[in-house]
C-alpha atoms as a PDB file:
ATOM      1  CA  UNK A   1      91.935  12.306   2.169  1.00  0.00           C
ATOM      2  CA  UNK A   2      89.747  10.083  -0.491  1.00  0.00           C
ATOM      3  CA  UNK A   3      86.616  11.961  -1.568  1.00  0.00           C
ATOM      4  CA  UNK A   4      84.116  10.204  -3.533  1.00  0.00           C
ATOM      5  CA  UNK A   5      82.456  11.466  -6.713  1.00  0.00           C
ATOM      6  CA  UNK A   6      79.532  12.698  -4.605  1.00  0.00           C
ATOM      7  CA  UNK A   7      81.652  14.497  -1.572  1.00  0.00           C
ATOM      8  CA  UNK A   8      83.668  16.108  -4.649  1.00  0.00           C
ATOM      9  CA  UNK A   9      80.443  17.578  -6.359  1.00  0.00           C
ATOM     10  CA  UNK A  10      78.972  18.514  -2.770  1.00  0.00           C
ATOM     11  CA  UNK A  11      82.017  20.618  -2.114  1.00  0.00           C
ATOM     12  CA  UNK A  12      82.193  22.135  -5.676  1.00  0.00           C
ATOM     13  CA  UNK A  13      78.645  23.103  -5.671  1.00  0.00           C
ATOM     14  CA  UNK A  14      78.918  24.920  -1.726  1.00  0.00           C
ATOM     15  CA  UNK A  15      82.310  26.756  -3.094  1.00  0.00           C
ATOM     16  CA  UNK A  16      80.237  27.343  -6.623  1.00  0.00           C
ATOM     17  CA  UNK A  17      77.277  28.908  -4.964  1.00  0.00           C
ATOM     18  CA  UNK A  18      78.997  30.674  -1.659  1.00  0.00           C
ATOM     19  CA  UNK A  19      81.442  32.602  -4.703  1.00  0.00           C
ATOM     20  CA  UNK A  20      78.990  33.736  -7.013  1.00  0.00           C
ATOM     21  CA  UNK A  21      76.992  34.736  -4.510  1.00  0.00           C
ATOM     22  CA  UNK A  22      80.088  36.787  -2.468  1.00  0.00           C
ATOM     23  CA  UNK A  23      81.007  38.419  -5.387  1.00  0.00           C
ATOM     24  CA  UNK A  24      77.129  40.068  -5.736  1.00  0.00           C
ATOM     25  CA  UNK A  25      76.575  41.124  -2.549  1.00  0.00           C
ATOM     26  CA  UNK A  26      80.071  42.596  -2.687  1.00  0.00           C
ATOM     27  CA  UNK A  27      79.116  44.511  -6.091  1.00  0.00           C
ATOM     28  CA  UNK A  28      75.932  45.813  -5.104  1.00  0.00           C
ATOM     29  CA  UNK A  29      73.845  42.980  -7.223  1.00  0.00           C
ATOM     30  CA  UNK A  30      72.585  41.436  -3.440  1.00  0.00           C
ATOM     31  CA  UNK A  31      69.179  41.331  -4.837  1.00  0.00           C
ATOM     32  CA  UNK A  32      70.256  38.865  -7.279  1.00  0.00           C
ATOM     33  CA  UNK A  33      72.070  37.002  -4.989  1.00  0.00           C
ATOM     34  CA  UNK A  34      69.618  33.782  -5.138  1.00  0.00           C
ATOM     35  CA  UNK A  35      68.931  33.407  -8.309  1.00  0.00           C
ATOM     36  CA  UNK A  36      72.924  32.196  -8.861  1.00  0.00           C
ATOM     37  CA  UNK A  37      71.424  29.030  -7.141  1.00  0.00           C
ATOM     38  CA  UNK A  38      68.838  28.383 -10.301  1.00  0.00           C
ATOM     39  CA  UNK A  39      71.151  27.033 -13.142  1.00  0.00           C
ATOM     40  CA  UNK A  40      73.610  24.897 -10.449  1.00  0.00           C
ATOM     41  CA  UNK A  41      70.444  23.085  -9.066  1.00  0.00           C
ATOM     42  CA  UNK A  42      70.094  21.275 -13.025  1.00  0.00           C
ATOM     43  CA  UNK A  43      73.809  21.491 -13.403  1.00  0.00           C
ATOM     44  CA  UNK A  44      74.810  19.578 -10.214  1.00  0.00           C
ATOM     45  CA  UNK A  45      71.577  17.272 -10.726  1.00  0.00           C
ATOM     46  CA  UNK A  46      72.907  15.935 -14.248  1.00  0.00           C
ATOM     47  CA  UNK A  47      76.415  15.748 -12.976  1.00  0.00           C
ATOM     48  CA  UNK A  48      75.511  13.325 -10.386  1.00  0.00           C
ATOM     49  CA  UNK A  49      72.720  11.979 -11.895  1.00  0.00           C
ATOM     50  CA  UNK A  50      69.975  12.592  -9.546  1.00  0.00           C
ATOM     51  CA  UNK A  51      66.409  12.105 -10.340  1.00  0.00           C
ATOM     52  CA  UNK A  52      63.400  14.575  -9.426  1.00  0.00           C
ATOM     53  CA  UNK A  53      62.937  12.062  -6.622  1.00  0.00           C
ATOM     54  CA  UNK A  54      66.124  12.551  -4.893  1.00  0.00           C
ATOM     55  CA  UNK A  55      65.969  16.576  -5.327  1.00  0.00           C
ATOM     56  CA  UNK A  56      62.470  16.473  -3.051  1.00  0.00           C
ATOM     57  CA  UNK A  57      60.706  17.811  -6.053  1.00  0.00           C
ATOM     58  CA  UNK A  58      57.405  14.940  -4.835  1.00  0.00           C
ATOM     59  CA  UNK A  59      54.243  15.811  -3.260  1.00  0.00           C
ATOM     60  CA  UNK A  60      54.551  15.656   0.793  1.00  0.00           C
ATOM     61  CA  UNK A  61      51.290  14.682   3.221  1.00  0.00           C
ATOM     62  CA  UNK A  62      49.228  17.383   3.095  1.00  0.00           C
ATOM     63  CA  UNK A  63      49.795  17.873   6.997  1.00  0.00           C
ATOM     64  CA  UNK A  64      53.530  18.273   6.679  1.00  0.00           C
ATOM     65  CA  UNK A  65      52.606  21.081   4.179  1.00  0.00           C
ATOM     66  CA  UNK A  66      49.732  22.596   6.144  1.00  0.00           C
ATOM     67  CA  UNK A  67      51.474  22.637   9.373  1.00  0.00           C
ATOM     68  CA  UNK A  68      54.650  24.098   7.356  1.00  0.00           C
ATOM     69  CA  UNK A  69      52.088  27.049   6.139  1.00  0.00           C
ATOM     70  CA  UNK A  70      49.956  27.633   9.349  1.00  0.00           C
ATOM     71  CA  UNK A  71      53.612  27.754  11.823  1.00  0.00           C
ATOM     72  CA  UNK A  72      55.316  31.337  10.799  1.00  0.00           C
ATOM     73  CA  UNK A  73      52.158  32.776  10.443  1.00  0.00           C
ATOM     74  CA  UNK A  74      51.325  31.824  14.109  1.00  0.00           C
ATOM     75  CA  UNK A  75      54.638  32.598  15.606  1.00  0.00           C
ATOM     76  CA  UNK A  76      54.764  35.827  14.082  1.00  0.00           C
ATOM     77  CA  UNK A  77      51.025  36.803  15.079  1.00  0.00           C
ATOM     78  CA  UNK A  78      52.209  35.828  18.462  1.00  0.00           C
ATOM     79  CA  UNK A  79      55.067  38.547  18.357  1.00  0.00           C
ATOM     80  CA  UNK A  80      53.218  40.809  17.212  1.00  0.00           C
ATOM     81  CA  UNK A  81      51.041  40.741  19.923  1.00  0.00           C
ATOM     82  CA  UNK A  82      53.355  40.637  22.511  1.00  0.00           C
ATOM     83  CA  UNK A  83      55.414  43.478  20.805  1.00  0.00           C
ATOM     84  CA  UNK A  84      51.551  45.662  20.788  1.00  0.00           C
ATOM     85  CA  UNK A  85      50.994  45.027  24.096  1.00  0.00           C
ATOM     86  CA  UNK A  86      54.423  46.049  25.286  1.00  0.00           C
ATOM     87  CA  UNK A  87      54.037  49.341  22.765  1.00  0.00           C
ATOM     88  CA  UNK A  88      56.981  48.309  20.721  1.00  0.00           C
ATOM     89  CA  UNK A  89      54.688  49.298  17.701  1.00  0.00           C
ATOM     90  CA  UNK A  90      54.719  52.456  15.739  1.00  0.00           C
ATOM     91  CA  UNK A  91      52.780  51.103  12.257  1.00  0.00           C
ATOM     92  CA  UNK A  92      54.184  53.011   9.314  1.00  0.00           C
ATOM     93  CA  UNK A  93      51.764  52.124   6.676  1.00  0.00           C
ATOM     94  CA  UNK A  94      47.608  52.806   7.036  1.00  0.00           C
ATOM     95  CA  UNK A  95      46.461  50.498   4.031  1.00  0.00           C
ATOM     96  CA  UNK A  96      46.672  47.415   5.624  1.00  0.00           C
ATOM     97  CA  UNK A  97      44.486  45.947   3.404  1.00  0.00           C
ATOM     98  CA  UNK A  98      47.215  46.235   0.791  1.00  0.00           C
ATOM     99  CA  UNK A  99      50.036  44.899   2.771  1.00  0.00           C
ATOM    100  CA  UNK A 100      48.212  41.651   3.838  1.00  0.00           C
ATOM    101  CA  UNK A 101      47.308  40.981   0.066  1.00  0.00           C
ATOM    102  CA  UNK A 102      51.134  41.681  -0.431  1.00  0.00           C
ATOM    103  CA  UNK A 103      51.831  39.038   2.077  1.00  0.00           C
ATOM    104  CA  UNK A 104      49.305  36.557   0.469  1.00  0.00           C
ATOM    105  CA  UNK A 105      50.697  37.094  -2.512  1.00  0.00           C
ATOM    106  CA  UNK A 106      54.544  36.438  -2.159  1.00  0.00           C
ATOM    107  CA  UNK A 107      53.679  34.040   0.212  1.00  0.00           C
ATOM    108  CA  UNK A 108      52.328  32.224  -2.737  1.00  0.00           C
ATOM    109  CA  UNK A 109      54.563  32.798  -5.533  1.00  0.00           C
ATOM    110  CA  UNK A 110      57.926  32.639  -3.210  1.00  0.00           C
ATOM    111  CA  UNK A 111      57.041  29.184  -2.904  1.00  0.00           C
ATOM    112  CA  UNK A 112      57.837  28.442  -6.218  1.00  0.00           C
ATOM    113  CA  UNK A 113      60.907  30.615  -6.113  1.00  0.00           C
ATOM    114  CA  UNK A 114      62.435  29.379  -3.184  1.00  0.00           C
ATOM    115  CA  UNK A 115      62.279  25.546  -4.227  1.00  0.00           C
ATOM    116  CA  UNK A 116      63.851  26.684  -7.195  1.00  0.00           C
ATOM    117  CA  UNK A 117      66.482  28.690  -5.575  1.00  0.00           C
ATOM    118  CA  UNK A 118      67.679  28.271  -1.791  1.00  0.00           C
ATOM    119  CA  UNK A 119      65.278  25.226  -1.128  1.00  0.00           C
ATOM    120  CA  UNK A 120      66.169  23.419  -4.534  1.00  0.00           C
ATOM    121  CA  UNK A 121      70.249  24.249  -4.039  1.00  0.00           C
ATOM    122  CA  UNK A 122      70.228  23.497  -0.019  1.00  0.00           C
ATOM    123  CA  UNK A 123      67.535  20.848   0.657  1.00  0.00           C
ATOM    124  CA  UNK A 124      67.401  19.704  -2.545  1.00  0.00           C
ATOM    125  CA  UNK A 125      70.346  18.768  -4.916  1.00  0.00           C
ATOM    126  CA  UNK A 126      73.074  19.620  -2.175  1.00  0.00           C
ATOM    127  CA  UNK A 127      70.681  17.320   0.272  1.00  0.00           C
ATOM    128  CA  UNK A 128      71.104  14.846  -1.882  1.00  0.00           C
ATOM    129  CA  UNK A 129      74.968  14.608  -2.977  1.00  0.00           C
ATOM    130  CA  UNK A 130      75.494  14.688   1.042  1.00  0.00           C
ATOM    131  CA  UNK A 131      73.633  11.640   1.579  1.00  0.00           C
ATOM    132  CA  UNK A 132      75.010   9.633  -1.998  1.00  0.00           C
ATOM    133  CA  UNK A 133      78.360  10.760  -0.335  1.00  0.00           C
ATOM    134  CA  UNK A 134      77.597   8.378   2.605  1.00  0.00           C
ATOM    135  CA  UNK A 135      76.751  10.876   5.624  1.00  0.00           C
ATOM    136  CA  UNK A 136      74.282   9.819   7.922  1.00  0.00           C
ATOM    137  CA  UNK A 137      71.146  11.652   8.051  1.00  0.00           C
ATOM    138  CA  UNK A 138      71.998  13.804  11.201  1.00  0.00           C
ATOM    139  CA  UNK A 139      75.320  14.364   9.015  1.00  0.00           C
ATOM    140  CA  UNK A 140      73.318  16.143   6.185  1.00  0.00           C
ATOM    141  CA  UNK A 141      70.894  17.693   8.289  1.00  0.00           C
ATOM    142  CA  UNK A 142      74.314  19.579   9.894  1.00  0.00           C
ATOM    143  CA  UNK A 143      76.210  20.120   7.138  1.00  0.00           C
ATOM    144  CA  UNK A 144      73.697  21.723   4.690  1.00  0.00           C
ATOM    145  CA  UNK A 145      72.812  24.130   7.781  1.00  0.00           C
ATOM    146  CA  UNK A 146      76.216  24.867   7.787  1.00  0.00           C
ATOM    147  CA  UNK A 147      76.821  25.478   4.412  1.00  0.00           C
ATOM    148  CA  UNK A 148      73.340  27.382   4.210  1.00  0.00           C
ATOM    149  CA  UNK A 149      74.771  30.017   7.114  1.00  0.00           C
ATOM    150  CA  UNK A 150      78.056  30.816   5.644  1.00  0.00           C
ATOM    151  CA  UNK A 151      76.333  31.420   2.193  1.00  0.00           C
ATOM    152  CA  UNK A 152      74.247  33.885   4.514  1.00  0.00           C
ATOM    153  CA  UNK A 153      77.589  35.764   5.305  1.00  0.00           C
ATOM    154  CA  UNK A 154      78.144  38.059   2.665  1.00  0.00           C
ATOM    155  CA  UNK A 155      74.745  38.914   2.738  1.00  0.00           C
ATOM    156  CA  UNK A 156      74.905  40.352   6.388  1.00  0.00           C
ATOM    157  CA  UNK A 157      78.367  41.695   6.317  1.00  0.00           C
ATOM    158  CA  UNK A 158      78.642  42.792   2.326  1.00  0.00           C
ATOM    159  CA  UNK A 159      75.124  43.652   1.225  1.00  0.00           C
ATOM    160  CA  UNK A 160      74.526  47.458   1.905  1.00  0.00           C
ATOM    161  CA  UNK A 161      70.939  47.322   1.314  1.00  0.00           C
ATOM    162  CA  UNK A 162      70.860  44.049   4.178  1.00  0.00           C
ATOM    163  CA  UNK A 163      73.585  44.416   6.415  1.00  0.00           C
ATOM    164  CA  UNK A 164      72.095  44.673  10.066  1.00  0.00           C
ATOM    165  CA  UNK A 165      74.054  46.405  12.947  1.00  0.00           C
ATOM    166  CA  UNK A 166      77.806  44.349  13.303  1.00  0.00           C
ATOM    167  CA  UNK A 167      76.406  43.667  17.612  1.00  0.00           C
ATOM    168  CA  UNK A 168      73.002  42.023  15.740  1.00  0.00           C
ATOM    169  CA  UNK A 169      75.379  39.574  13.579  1.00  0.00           C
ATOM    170  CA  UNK A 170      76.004  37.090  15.584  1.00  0.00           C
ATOM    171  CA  UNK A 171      72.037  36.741  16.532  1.00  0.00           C
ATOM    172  CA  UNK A 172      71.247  36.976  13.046  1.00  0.00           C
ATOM    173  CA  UNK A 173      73.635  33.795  12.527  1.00  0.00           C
ATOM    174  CA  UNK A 174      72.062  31.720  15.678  1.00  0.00           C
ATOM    175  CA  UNK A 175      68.948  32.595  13.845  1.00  0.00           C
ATOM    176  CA  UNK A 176      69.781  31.574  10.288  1.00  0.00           C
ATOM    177  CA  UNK A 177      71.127  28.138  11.868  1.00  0.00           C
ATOM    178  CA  UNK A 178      67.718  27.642  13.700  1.00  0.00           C
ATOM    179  CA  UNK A 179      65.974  28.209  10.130  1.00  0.00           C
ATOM    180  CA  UNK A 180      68.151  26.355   8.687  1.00  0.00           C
ATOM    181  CA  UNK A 181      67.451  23.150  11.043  1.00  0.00           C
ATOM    182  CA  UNK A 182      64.025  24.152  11.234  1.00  0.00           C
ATOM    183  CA  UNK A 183      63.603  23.635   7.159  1.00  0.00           C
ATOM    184  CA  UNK A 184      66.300  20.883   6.997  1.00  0.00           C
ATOM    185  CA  UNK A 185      63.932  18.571   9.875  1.00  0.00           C
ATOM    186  CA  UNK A 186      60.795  19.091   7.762  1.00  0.00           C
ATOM    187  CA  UNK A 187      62.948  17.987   4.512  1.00  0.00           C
ATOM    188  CA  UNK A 188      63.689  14.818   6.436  1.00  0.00           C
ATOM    189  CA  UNK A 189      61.048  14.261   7.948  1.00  0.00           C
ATOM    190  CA  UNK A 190      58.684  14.229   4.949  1.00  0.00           C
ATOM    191  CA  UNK A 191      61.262  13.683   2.247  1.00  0.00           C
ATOM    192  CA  UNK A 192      59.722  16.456   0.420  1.00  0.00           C
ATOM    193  CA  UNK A 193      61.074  20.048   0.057  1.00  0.00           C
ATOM    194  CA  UNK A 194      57.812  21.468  -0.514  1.00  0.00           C
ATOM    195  CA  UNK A 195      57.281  21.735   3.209  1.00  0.00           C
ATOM    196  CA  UNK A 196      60.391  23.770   3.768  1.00  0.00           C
ATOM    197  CA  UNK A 197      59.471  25.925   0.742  1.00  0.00           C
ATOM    198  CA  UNK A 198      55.914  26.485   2.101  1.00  0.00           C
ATOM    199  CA  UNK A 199      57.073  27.731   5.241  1.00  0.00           C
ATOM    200  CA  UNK A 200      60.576  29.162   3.768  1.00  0.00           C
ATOM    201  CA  UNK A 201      58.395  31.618   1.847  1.00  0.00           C
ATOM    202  CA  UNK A 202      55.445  32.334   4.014  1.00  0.00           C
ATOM    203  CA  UNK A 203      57.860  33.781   6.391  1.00  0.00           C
ATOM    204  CA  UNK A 204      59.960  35.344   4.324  1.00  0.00           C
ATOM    205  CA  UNK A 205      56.907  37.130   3.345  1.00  0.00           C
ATOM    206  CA  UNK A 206      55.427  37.841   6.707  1.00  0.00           C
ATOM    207  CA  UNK A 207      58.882  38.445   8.387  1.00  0.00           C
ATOM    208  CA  UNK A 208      60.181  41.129   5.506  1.00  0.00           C
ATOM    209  CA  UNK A 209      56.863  43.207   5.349  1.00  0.00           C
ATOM    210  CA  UNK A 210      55.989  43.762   8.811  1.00  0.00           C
ATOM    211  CA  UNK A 211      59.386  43.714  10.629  1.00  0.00           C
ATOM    212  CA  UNK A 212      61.803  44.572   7.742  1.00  0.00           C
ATOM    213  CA  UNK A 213      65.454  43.904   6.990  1.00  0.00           C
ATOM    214  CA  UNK A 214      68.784  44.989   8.511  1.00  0.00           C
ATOM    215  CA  UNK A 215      68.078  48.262  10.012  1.00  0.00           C
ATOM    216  CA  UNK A 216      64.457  48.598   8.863  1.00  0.00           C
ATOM    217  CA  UNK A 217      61.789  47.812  10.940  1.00  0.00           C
ATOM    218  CA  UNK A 218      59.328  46.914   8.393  1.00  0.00           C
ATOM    219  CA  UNK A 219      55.621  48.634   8.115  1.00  0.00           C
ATOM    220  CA  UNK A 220      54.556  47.706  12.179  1.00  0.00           C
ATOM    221  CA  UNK A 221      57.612  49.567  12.935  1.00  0.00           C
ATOM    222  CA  UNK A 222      58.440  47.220  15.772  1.00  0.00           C
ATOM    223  CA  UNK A 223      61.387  48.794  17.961  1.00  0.00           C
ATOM    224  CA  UNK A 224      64.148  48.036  19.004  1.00  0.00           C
ATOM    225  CA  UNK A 225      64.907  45.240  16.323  1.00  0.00           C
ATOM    226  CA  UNK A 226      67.269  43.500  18.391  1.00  0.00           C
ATOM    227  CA  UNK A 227      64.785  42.596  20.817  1.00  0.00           C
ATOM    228  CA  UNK A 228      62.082  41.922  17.947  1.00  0.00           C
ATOM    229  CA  UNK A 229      63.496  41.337  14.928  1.00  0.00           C
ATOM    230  CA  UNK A 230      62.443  37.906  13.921  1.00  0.00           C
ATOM    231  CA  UNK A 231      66.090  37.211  12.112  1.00  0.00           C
ATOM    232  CA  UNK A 232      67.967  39.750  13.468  1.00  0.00           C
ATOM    233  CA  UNK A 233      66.369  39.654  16.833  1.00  0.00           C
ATOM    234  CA  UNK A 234      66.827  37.594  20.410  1.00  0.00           C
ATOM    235  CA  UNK A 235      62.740  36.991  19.608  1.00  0.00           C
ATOM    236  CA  UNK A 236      63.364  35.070  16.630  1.00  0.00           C
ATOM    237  CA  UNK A 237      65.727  32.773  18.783  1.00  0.00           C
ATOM    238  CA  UNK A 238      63.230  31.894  20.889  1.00  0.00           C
ATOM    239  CA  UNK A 239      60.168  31.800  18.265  1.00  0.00           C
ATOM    240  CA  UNK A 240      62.696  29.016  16.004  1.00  0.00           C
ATOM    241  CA  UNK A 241      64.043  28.075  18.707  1.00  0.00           C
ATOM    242  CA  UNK A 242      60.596  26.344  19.811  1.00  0.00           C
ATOM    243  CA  UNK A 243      60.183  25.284  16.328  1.00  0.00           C
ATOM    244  CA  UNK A 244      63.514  23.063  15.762  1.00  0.00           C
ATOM    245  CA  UNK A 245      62.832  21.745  19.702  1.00  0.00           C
ATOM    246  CA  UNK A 246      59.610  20.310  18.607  1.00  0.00           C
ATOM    247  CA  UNK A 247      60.470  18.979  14.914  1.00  0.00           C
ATOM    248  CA  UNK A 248      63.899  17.052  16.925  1.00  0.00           C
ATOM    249  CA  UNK A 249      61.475  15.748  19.246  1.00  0.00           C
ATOM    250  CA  UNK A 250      58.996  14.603  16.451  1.00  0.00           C
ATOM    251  CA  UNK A 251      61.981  13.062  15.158  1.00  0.00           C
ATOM    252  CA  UNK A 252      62.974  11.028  18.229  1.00  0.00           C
ATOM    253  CA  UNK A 253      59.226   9.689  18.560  1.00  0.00           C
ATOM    254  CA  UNK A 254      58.966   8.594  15.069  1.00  0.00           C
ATOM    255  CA  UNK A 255      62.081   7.048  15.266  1.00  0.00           C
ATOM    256  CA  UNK A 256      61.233   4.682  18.519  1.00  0.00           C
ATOM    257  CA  UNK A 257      58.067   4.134  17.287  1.00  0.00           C
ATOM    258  CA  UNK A 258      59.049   3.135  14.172  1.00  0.00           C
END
């Protein structure tokens, strides 16, 4: 079947990045495992010649971006609630001053590292071949999900230090698809990936300090993690879940109203 020069560099990038990034999290580099996306985001830019424009890297309304910062913090402070009141919290840490200065703080900088990583790679260059290559917009919006869960793979099912329970894997991949849509809908809807980013890293920021990773409950100590884990958890289905039903139906509106 014909490929264009586009489709060609599309599939060459996913194989590029899913490889390198297998072969970490197989040797015990996992922690690394992003930053393999850095040097193919200029690489695959220059090869197809796409400007700063076409990557996302442009300012977005400062709604889009507020509303991308304000969401995971509000849909986590609503689990945690409802995990407190149900005493499904055991807190493991007493400076709680620290930890939400923690939080502040990667929320901030992981902005900048995720539009340079899995923003910059996903919704940004590989965004952008997909839609030179002639796929619709629900097209992209599919197939960079896609591609963004199976890169997830070897992170779940190689990555000692990640690796959740094998009867949590398949929630952990309904999950990463509902992230993935949820940040894919906000790059198309604002044709920026700085909303994405802002909300990529506030939650990975929230979600990794207070309810952990894989096995680890994180410092609230929320048990059991199936039930509350916000990626590895049925809650995290229904907190995204919300999310991506309300950015498709922003999505229809705009679109018969436009």
């Amino acid at each position: 079947m014909f490929m264009n020069s586009s489709t060609r560099l599309a599939v060459a990038a996913s194989l590029v990045a899913i490889v390198l990034t297998t072969s970490l999290d197989a040797s015990g580099y996992g922690m690394f495992s992003a930053f393999v996306l850095i040097p193919a985001i200029p690489l695959f830019a220059y090869l197809a010649r796409l400007s700063r424009t076409d990557l996302g890297y442009r300012f977005a309304p400062y709604q889009e971006n507020l509303v991308a910062g304000l969401t995971p913090l509000l849909l986590i402070a609503a689990l945690t609630a409802v995990a407190w009141i149900s005493n499904a919290i055991e807190p493991t840490r007493e400076e709680w001053g620290l930890v939400f200065l923690m939080m502040a703080y990667n929320s901030a900088v992981g902005v900048l590292l995720v539009a340079i990583t899995e923003e910059g790679f996903f919704r940004g260059v590989l965004w952008s071949l997909l839609e030179k290559s002639g796929q619709s917009e629900k097209q992209v919006l599919w197939t960079t999900t896609i591609i963004f869960v199976i890169w997830h793979l070897s992170a779940i099912l190689l990555a000692e230090d990640y690796a959740p329970a094998l009867i949590q894997v398949p929630i952990y991949l309904v999950n990463a698809t509902l992230l993935g849509l949820i940040w894919g809908l906000m790059r198309q809807q604002s044709g920026s990936i700085w909303p994405p980013a802002i909300y990529h890293s506030v939650w990975n920021a929230i979600v990794y300090q207070l309810y952990g990773f894989g096995m680890d409950s994180g410092d609230l100590g929320a048990e059991p993690t199936w039930l509350y884990g916000p990626e590895i958890g049925f809650a995290g289905i229904l907190l995204s879940g919300s999310v991506v039903l309300f950015l498709f139906r922003r999505s229809i509106s705009r679109t018969r109203g436009a």
